[in-house]
C-alpha atoms as a PDB file:
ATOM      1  CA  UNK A   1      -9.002  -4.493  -8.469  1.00  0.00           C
ATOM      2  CA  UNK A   2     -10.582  -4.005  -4.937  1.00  0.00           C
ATOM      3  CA  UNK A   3     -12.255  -0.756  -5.724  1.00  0.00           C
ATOM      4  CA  UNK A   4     -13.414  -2.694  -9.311  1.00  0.00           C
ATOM      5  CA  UNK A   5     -14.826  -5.040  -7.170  1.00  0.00           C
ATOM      6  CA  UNK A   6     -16.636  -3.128  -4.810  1.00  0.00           C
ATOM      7  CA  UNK A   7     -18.536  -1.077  -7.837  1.00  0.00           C
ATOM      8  CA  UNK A   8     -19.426  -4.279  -8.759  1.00  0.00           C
ATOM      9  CA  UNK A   9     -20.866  -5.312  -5.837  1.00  0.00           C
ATOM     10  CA  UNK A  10     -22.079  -1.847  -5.518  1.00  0.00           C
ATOM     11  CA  UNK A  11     -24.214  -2.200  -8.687  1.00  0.00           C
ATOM     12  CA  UNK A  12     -25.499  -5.514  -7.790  1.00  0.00           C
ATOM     13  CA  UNK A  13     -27.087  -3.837  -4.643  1.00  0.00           C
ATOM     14  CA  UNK A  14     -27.470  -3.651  -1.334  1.00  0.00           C
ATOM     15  CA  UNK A  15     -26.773  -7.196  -0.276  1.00  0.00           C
ATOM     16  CA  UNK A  16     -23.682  -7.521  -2.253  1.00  0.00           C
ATOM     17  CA  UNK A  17     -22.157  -4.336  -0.973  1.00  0.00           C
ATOM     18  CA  UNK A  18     -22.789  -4.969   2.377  1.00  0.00           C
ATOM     19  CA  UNK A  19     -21.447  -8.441   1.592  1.00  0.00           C
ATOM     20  CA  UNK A  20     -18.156  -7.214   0.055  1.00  0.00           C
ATOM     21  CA  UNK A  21     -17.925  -4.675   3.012  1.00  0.00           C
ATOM     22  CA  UNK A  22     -17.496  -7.609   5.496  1.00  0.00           C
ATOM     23  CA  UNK A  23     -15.212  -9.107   3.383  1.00  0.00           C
ATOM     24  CA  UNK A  24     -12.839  -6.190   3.625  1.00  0.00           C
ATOM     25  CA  UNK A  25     -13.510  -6.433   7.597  1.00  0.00           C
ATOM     26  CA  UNK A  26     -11.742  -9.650   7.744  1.00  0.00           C
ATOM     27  CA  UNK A  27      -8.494 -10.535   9.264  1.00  0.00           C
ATOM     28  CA  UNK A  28      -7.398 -12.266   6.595  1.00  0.00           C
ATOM     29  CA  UNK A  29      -8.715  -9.110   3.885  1.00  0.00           C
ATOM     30  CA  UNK A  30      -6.917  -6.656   6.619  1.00  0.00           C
ATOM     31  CA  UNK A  31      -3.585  -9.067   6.655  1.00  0.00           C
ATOM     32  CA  UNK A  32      -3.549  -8.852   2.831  1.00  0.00           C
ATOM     33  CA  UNK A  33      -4.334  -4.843   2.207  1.00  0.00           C
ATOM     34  CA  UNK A  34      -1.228  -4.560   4.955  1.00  0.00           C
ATOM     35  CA  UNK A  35       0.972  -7.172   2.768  1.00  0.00           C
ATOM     36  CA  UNK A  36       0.169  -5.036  -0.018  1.00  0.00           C
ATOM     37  CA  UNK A  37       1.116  -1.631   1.007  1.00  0.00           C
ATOM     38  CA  UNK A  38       4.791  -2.643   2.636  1.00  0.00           C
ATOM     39  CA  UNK A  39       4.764  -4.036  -1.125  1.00  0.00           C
ATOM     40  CA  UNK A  40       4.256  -0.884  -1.895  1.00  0.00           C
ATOM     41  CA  UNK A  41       6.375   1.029   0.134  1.00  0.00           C
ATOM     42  CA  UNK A  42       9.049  -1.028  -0.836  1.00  0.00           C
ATOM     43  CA  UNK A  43       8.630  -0.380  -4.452  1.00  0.00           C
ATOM     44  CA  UNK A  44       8.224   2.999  -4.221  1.00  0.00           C
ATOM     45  CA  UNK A  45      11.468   2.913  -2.158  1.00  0.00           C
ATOM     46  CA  UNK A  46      13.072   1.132  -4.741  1.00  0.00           C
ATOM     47  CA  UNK A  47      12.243   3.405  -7.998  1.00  0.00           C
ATOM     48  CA  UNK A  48      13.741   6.206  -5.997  1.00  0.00           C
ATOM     49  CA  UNK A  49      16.494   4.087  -5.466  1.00  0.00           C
ATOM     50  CA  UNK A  50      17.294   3.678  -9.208  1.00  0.00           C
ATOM     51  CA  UNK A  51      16.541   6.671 -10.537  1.00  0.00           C
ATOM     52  CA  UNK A  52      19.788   8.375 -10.208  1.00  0.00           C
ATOM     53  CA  UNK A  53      21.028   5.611 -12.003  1.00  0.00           C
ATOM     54  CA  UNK A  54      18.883   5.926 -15.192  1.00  0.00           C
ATOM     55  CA  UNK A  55      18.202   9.322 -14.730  1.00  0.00           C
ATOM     56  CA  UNK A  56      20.809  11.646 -17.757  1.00  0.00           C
ATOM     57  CA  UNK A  57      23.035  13.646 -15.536  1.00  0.00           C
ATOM     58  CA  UNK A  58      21.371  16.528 -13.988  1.00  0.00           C
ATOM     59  CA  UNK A  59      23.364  19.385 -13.071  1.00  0.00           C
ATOM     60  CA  UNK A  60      23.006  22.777 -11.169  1.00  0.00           C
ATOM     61  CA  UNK A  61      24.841  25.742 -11.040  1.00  0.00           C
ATOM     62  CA  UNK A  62      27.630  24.117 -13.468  1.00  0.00           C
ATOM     63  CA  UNK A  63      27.667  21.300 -10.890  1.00  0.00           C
ATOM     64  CA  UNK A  64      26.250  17.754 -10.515  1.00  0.00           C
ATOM     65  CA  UNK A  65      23.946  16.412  -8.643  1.00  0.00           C
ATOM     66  CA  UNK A  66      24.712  13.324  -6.719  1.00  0.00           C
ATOM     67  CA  UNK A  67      23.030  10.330  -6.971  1.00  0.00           C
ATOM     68  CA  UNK A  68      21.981  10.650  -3.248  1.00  0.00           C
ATOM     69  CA  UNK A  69      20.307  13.793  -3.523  1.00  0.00           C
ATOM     70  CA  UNK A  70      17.904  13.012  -6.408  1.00  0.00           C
ATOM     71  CA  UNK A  71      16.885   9.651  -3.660  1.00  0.00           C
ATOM     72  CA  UNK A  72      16.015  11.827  -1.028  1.00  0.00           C
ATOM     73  CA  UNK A  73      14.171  14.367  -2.675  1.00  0.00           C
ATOM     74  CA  UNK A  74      12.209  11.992  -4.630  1.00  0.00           C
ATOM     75  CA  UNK A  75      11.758   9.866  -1.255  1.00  0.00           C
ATOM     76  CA  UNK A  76      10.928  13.226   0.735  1.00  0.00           C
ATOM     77  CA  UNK A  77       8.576  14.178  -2.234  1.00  0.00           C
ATOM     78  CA  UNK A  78       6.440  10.937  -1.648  1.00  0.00           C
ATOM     79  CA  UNK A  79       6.568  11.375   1.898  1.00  0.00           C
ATOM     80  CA  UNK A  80       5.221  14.773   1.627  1.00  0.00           C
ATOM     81  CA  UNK A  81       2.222  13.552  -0.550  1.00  0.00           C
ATOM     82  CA  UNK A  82       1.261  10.237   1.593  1.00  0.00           C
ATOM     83  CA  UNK A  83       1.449  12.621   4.675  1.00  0.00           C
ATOM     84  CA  UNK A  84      -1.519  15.432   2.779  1.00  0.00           C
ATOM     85  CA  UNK A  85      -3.270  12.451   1.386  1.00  0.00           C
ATOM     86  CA  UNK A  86      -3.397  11.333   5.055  1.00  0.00           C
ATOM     87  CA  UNK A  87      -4.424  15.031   6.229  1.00  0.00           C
ATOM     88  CA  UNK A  88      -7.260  15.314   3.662  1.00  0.00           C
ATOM     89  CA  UNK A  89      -8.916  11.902   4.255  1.00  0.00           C
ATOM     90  CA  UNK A  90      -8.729  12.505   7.692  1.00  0.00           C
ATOM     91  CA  UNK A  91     -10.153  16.134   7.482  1.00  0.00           C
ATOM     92  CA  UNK A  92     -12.609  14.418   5.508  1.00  0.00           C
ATOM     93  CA  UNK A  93     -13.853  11.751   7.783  1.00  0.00           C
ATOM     94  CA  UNK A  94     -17.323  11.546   9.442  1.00  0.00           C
END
C-alpha cells in the first residue's frame, strides 16, 4: 500500500512525491514501517512454526523427518534470502 501510494504521488508530480517522501522521513512513518516488519518477522516465524504440523509426512532415506528440522530449514531458508536481499540493495546503493 506504501509503494501504491508513492506511484501515486509519483504520477501526480513533483510536489507530491517530494511530499510523500517527507512523510516516510517521519518519526512517526519510521515507528510504523519498524512496527510492521517485527509483524513480519513474527509471522514469518510463525508459518515456519506450523508447517511441520500441516505439512503430509515427509520422509528420507526410509526415515522421517522431524518436525524440528523442516522449522529450521525453512527459518534458515528465509534467513538466507533477507541476508542476499540485504547484500544486493546494498551493492546497489548510490
Amino acid at each position: 500500500m506504501v509503494l501504491l501510494a508513492g506511484t501515486r504521488c509519483l504520477a501526480r508530480g513533483e510536489a507530491a512525491w517530494n511530499a510523500w517522501l517527507a512523510l516516510l522521513r517521519t518519526p512517526a512513518s519510521i515507528l510504523l514501517h519498524l512496527l510492521m516488519l517485527v509483524a513480519m518477522i513474527y509471522h514469518a516465524y510463525s508459518w515456519f512454526e506450523i508447517m511441520p504440523k500441516t505439512l503430509p509426512a515427509l520422509y528420507i532415506g526410509g526415515r522421517r523427518v522431524a518436525g524440528a528440522t523442516i522449522t529450521r530449514l525453512g527459518l534458515s531458508t528465509a534467513a538466507l534470502a533477507a541476508l542476499v536481499t540485504f547484500a544486493v540493495a546494498w551493492s546497489l546503493r548510490p
